[in-house]
Each structure stands twice: as C-alpha cells, then as structure tokens.
Protein backbone atom coordinates (compact mmCIF):
# COMPACT_ATOMS: atom_id res chain seq x y z
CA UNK A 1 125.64 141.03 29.85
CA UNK A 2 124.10 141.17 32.89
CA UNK A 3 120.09 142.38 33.64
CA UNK A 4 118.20 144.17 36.62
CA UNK A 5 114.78 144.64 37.18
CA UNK A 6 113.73 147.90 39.51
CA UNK A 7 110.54 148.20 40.99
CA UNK A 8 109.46 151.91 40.30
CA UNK A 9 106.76 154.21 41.24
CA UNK A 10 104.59 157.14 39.66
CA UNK A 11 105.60 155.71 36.06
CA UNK A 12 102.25 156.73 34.59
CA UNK A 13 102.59 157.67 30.60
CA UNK A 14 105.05 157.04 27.52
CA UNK A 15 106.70 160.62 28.97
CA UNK A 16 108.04 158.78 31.51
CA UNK A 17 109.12 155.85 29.86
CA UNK A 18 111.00 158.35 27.59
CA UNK A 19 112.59 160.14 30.79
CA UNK A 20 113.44 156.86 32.23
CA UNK A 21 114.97 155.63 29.00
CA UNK A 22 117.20 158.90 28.67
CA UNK A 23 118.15 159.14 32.14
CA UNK A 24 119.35 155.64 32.64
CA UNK A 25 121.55 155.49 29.17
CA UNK A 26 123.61 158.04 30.57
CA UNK A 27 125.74 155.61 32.34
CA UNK A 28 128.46 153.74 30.65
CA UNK A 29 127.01 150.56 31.37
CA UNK A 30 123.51 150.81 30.44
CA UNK A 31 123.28 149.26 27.28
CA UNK A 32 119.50 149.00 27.18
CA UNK A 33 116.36 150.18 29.56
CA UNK A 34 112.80 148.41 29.35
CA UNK A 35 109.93 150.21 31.12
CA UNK A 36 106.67 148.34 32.01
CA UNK A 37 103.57 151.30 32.67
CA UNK A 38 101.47 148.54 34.03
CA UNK A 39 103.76 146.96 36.58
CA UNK A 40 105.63 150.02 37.11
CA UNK A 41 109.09 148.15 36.79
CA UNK A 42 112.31 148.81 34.87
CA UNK A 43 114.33 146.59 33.27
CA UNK A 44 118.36 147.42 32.85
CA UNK A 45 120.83 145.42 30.44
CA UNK A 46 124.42 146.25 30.82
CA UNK A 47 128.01 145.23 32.04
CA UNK A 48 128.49 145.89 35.24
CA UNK A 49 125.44 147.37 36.74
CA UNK A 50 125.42 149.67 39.67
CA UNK A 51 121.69 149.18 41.56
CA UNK A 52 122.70 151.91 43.93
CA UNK A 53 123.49 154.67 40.45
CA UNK A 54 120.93 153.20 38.63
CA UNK A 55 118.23 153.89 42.19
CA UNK A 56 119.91 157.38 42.35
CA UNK A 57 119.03 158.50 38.89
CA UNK A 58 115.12 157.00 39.02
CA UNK A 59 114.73 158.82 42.59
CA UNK A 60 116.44 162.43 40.86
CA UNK A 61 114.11 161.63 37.64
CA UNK A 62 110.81 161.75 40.38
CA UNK A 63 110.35 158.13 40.04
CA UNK A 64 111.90 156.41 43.23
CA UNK A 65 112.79 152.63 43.56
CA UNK A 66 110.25 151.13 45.66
C-alpha cells in the first residue's frame, strides 16, 4: 500500500470533499482518499498510484494540483 499527498486548490466545503472522494475512487487503485479543507491537500492510499491520473481527475473535478 502505497500513499500520496496532492496539494489542491479551491477545496472550500464538505461538497468538495465529497466530489473529491467520488472522483478519485473511480480508479482501480484508489483504495482510500483523505481531504484536508484547511490545508487544501489530498491524501491517496492505493497500489500502484498514478500522480499524473490522479492530477487529471482533481484538475476535470475544478480543483487543480497546485
């Protein structure tokens, strides 16, 4: 099990978190997502992580890795 942090921005409410969550379980090898409001950073556990899918989906969901 591996684990990636993401810096993130416009994360601002528990709506995003939610979107964030969703959107990042779609892949395979997400096995769990961790959003911080305050810090504005996301945490990924999974097998195998991709940074470069994982960066694609937060930039399509309208929060972009910073």
């Amino acid at each position: 099990m591996e684990k990636m942090e993401i810096q993130a921005s416009n994360i601002k409410c528990d709506g995003c978190v939610n979107n964030i969550q969703s959107g990042l379980r779609e892949l395979d090898e997400v096995s769990s997502v961790m959003v911080d409001i305050t810090s504005n950073k996301v945490t990924v556990t999974g097998e195998f992580l991709d940074k470069a899918a994982i960066a694609t989906i937060l930039a399509e969901l309208g929060y972009p890795a910073t």
